[in-house]
Protein backbone atom coordinates (compact mmCIF):
# COMPACT_ATOMS: atom_id res chain seq x y z
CA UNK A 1 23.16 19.77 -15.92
CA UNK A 2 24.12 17.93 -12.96
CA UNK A 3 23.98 14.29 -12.74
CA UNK A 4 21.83 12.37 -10.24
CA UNK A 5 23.47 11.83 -6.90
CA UNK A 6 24.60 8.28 -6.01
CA UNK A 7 25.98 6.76 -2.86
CA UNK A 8 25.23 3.53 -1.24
CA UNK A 9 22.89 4.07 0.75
CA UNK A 10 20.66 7.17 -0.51
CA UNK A 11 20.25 6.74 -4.70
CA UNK A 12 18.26 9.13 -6.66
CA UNK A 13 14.59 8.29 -7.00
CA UNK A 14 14.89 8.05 -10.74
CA UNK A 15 17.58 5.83 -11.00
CA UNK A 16 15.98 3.36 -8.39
CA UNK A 17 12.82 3.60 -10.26
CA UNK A 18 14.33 3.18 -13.97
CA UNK A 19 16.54 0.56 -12.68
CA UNK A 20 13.13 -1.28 -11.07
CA UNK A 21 11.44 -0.91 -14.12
CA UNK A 22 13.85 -2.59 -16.24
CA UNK A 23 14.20 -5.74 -13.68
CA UNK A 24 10.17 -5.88 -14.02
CA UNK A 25 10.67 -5.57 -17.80
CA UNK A 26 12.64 -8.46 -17.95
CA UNK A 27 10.33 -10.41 -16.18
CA UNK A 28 7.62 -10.29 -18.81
CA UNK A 29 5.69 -6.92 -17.44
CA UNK A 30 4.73 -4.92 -20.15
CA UNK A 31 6.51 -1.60 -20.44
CA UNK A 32 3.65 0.75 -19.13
CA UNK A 33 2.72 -1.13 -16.12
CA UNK A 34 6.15 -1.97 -14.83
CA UNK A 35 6.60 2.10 -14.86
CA UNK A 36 3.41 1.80 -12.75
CA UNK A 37 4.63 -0.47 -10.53
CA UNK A 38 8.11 0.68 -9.91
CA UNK A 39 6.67 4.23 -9.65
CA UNK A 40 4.52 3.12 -6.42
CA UNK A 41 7.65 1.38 -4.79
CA UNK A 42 9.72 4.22 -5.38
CA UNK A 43 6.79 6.50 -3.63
CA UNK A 44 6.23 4.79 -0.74
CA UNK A 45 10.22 5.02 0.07
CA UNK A 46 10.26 8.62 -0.49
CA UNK A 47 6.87 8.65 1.74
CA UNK A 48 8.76 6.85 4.14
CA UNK A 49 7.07 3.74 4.30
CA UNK A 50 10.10 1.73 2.99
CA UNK A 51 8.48 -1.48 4.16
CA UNK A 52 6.14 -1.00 1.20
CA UNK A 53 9.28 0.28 -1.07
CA UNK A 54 11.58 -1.77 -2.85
CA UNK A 55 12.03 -4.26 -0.57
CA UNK A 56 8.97 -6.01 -2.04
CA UNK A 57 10.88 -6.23 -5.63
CA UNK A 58 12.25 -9.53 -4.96
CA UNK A 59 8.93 -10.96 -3.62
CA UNK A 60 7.05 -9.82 -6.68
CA UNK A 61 9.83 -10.90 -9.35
CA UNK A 62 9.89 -14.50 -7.27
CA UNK A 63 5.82 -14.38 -7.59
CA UNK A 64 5.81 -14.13 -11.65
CA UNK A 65 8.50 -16.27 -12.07
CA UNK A 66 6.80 -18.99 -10.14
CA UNK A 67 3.35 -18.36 -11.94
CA UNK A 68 1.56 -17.45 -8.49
CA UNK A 69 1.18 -13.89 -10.55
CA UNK A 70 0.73 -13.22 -13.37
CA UNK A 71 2.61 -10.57 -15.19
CA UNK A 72 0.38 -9.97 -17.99
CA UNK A 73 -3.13 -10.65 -16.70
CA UNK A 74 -5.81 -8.00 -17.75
CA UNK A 75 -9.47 -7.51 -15.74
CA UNK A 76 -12.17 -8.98 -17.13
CA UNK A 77 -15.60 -7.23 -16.49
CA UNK A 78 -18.37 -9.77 -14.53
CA UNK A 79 -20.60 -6.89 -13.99
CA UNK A 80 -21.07 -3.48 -14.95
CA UNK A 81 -24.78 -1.49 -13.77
CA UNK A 82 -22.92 1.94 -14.66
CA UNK A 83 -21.71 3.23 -10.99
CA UNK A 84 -20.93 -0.54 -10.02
CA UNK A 85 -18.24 -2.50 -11.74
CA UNK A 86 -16.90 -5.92 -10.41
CA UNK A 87 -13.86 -6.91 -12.25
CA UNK A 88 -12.03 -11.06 -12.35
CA UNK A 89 -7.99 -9.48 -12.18
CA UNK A 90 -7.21 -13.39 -12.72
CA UNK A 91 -3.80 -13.64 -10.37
CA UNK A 92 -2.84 -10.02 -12.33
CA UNK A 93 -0.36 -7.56 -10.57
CA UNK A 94 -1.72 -5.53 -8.04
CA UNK A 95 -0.55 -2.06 -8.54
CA UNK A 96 -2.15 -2.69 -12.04
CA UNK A 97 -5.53 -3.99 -11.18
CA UNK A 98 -6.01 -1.37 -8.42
CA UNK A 99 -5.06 1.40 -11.15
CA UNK A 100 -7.42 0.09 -13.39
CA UNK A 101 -10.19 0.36 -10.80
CA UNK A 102 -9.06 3.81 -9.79
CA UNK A 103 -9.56 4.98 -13.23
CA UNK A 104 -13.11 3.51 -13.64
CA UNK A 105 -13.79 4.40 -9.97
CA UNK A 106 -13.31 7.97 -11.10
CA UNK A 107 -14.87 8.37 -14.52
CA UNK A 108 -18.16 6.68 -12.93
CA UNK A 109 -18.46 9.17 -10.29
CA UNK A 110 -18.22 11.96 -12.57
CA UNK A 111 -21.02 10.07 -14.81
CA UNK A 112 -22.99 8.86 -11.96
CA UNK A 113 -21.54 10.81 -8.96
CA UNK A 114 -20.34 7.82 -7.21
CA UNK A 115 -17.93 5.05 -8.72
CA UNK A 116 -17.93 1.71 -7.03
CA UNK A 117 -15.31 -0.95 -8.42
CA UNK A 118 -14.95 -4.17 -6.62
CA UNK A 119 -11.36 -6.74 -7.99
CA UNK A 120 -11.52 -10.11 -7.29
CA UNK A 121 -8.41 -12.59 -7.47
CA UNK A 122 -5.48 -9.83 -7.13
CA UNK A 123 -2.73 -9.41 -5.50
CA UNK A 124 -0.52 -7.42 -3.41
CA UNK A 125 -1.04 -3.60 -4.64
CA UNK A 126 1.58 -1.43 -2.49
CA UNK A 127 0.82 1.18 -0.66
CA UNK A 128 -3.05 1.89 -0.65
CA UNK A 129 -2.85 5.94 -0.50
CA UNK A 130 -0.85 5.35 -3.90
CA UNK A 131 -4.17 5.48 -5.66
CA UNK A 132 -6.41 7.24 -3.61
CA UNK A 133 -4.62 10.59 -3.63
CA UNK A 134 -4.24 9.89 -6.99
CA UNK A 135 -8.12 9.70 -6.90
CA UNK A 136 -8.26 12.41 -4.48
CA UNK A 137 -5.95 14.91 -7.33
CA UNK A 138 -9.22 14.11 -9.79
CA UNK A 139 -11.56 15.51 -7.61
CA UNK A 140 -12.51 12.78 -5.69
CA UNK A 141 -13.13 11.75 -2.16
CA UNK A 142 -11.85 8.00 -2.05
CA UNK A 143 -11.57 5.11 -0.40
CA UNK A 144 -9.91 1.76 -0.75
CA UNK A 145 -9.78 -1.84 1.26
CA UNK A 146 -8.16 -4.81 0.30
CA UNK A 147 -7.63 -7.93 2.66
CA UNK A 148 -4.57 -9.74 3.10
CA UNK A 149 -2.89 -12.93 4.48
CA UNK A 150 -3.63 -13.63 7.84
CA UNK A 151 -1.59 -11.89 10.16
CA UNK A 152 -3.36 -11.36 14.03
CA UNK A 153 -5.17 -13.44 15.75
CA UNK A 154 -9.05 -12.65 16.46
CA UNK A 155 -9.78 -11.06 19.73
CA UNK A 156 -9.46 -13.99 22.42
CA UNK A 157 -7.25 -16.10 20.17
CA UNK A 158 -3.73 -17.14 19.61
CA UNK A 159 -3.11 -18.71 16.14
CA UNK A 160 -3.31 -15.85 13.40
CA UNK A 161 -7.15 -16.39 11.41
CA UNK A 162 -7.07 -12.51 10.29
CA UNK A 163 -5.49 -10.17 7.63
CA UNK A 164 -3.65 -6.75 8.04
CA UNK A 165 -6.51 -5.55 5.88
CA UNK A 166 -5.57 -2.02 5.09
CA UNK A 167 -7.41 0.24 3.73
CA UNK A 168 -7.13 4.51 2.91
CA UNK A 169 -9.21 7.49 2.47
CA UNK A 170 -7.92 10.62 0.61
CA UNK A 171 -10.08 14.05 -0.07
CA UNK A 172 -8.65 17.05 -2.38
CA UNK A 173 -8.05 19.90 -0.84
CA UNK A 174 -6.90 23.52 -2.36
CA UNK A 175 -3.97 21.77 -4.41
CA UNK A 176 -3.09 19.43 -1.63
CA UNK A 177 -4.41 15.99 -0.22
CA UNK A 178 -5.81 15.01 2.98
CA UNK A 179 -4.63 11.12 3.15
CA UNK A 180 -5.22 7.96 5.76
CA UNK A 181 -3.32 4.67 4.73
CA UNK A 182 -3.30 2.03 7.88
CA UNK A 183 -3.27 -1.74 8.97
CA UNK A 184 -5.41 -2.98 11.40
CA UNK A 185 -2.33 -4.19 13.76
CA UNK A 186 -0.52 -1.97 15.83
CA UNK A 187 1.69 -2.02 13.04
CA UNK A 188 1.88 -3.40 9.05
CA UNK A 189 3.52 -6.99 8.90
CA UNK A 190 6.03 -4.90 6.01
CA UNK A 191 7.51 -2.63 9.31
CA UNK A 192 8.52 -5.77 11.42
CA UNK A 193 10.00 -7.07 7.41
CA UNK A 194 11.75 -4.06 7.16
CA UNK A 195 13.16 -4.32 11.18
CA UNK A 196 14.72 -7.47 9.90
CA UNK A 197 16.06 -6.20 7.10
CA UNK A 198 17.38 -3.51 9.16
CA UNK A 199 19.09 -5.78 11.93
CA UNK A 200 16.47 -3.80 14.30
CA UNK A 201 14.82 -5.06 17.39
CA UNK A 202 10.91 -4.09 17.52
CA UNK A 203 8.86 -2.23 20.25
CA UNK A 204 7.32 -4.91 22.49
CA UNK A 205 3.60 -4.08 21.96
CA UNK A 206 4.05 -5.33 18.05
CA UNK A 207 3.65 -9.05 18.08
CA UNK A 208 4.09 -11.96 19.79
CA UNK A 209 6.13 -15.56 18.87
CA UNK A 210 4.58 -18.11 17.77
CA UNK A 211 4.18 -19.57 21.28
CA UNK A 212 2.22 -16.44 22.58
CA UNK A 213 5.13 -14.57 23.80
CA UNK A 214 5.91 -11.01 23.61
CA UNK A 215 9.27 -10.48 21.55
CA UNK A 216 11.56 -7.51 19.66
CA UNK A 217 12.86 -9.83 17.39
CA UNK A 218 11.82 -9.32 14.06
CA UNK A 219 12.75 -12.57 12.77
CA UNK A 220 10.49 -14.17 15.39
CA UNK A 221 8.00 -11.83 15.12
CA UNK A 222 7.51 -12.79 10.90
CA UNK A 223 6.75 -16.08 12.00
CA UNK A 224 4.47 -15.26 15.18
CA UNK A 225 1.01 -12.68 15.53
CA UNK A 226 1.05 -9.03 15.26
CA UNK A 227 -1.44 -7.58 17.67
CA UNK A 228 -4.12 -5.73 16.76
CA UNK A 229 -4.52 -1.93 16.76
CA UNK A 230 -6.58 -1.01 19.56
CA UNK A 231 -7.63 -4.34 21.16
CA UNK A 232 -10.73 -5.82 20.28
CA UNK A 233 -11.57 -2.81 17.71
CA UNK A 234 -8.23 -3.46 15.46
CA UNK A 235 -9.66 -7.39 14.99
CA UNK A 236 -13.22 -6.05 14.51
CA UNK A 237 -12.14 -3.52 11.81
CA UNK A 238 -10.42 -5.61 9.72
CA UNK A 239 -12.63 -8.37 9.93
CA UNK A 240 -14.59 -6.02 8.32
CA UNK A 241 -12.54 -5.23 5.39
CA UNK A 242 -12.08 -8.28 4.92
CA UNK A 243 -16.25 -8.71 4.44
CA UNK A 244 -15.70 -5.59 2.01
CA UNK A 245 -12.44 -7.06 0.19
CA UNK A 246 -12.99 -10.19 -0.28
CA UNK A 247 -16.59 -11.76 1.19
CA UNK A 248 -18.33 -9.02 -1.27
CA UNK A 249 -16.18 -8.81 -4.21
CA UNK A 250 -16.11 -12.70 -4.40
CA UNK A 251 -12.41 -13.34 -3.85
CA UNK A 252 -10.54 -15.12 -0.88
CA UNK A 253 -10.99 -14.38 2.51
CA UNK A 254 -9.97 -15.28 5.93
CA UNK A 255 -7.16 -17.67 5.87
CA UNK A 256 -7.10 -18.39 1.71
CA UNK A 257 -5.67 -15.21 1.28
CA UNK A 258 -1.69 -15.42 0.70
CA UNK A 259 1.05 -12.51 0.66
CA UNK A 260 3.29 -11.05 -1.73
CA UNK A 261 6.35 -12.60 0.65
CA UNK A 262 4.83 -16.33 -0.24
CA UNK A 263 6.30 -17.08 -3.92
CA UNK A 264 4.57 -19.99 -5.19
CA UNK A 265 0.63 -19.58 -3.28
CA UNK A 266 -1.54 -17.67 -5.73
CA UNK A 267 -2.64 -15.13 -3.22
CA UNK A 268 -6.46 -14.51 -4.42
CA UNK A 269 -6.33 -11.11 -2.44
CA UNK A 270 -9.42 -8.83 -3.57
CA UNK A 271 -10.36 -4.89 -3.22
CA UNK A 272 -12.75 -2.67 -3.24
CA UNK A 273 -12.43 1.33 -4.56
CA UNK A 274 -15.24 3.90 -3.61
CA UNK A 275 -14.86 6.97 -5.37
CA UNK A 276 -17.17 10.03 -4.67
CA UNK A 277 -16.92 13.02 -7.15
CA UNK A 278 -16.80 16.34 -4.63
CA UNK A 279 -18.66 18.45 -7.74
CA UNK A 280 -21.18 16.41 -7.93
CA UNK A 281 -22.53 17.16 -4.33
CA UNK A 282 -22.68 21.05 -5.51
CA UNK A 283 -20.42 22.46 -2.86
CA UNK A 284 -17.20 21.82 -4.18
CA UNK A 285 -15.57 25.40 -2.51
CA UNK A 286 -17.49 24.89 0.51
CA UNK A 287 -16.26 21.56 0.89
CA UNK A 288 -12.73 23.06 0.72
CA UNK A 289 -13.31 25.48 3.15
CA UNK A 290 -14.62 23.27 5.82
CA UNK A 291 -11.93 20.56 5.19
CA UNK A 292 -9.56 23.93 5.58
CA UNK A 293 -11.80 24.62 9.10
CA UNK A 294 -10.37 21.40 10.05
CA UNK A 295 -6.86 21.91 9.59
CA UNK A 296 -6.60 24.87 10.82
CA UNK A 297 -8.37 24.12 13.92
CA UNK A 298 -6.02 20.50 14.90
CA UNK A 299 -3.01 22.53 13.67
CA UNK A 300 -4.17 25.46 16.23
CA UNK A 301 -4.52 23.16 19.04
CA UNK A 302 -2.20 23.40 22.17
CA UNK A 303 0.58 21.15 21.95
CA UNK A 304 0.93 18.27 24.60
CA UNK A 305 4.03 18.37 26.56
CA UNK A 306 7.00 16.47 23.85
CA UNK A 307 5.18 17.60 20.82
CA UNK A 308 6.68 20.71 18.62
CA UNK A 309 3.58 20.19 15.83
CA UNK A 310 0.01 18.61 14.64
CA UNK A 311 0.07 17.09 11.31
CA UNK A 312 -3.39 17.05 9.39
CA UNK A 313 -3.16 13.18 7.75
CA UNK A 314 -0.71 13.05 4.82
CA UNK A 315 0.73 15.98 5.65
CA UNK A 316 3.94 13.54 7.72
CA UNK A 317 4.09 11.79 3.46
CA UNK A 318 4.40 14.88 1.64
CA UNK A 319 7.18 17.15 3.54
CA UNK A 320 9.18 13.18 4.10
CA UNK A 321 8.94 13.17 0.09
CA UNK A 322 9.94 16.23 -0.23
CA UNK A 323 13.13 16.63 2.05
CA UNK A 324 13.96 12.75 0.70
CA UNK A 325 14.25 14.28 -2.93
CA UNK A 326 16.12 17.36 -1.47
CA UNK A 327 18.87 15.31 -0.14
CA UNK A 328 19.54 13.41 -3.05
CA UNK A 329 17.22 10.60 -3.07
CA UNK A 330 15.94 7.49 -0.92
CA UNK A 331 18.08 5.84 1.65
CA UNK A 332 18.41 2.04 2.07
CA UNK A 333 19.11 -0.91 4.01
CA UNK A 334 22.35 -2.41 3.43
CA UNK A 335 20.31 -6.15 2.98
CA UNK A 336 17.51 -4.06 0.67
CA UNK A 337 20.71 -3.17 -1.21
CA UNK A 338 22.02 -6.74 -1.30
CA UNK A 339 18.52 -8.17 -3.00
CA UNK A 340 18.55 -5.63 -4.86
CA UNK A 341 22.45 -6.05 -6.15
CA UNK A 342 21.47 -10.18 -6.16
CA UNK A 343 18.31 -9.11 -8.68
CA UNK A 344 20.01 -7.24 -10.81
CA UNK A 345 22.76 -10.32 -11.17
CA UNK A 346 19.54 -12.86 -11.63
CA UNK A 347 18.24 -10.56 -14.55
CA UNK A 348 20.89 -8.18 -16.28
CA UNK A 349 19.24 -5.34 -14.97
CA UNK A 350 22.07 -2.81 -14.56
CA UNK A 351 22.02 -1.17 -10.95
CA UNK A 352 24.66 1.47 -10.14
């Protein structure tokens, strides 16, 4: 049997994974859920959406070790009317809270044909489409919103008041996923974090400094406003989420909301996960068939002049994965790789 590949830069997904379990391990996280945690890193770099990869690994070790996070907080149930839960994740990790409510999400819409599960007091969860194809692979039509630190400013301002917000739907079809995962900006905040990590300059129509200019420096960009996706519908949109994240659920909103780069400000982020059970609806190969209309028909469509395909959402994730695992594993920056190196000196966590 042939050993995983290593080089430094591309490192086999198992190896990063295992090695950012143990680090997580050693910072109090119970076994099961730092698997979960590091597993959802490790996906979103072979997805590749690297700024949600491990990059974040230092910011969520600096996070427990300051007490902002808790690494062994469980949910506690404020209300329960059978499709509707609201859950108190009391400063828990993310990635585990949002499981959690994926999990209920799901076996209430099977009971009930719709699950609704609401977290209040979070944090930082990853990459949203982590869960909801997860949901999506159990049958279920999904979709999840959390709010975030503020990050744009509201349509006719200049000082940021509003969060990335992202949020993701995912459907099964056949034995594939259809799968949305966006910000609200014309980009996530974790890109223009990864540009600087990177040593990259950024497209100008990303964010301003802090003094209102345009700029494709990434270090100035961190500190200034990312614009919003679409003009005035980007603000609207995630001022919305932000009424489904956080207003509803009874968490933080608006500018009490801190990220997972802040290590000491408990971050109070909140979420909410609808899940839809396709079966229950009665049509479940009908349903496939018309979500297979779809594809078929974007995928069919004349190409515009630069274009050699049309991608039905997800699809971009999936063959990225793939070809990242056929070439030996996940590729990173040289500074990732320093934090990374500097973390496994802070906690004995052995990194090839």
């Amino acid at each position: 049997m042939v050993g995983p590949t290593i080089t430094r830069n591309r490192v086999s997904a198992d190896v990063l994974e295992a090695f950012a379990a143990d680090v997580l391990r050693r910072s109090d996280v119970a076994a099961a859920d730092a698997a979960l945690i590091a597993n959802s890193l490790l996906q979103a770099d072979l997805w590749g959406h690297q700024s949600h990869g491990l990059l974040r690994l230092p910011w969520y070790v600096a996070r427990i070790r300051s007490g902002a996070m808790r690494a062994d907080a469980r949910p506690e149930t404020l209300i329960d009317t059978g499709s509707l839960l609201l859950l108190d994740g009391h400063d828990g990790i993310g990635q585990v809270l949002t499981e959690h409510a994926r999990v209920e999400a799901v076996q209430r819409a099977r009971e009930h044909g719709i699950g609704a599960v609401g977290v209040r007091n979070s944090n930082h969860f990853g990459t949203a489409m982590y869960y909801t194809r997860r949901a999506a692979a159990d049958g279920c039509v999904s979709i999840l919103t959390t709010n975030a630190s503020p990050a744009m400013a509201p349509w006719g301002g200049r000082e940021k008041a509003v969060g990335t917000n992202p949020w993701s739907i995912a459907a099964p079809w056949e034995d594939k996923v259809v799968a949305l995962d966006i910000a609200n900006t014309a980009v996530a905040r974790g890109k223009i974090y990864l540009a600087r990590q990177k040593e990259q300059p950024i497209p100008e129509n990303w964010a301003l400094t802090e003094d209102g200019h345009s700029t494709t420096d990434a270090a100035e960009a961190v500190h200034g406003v990312i614009l919003p996706m679409a003009g005035h519908k980007g603000y609207a949109i995630s001022f919305m989420m932000d009424v489904l994240s956080g207003a509803l659920t009874g968490s933080a909103v608006g500018k009490s909301v801190h990220g997972p780069y802040e290590p000491t400000a408990r971050s109070g982020a909140g979420h909410l996960f609808l899940a839809i059970d396709v079966n229950a609806l009665g049509d479940a190969d009908g349903f496939a068939e018309r979500v297979g209309q779809m594809i078929d028909e974007v995928k069919s469509t004349p190409l515009a002049v630069g274009y050699d395909e049309i991608f039905y959402p997800g699809e971009i994730e999936d063959r990225t994965a793939a070809a990242n695992i056929a070439a030996g594993g996940v590729e990173l920056p040289e500074n990732t790789w320093e934090d990374l190196e500097k973390l496994a000196a802070e906690t004995g966590a052995a990194l090839p």
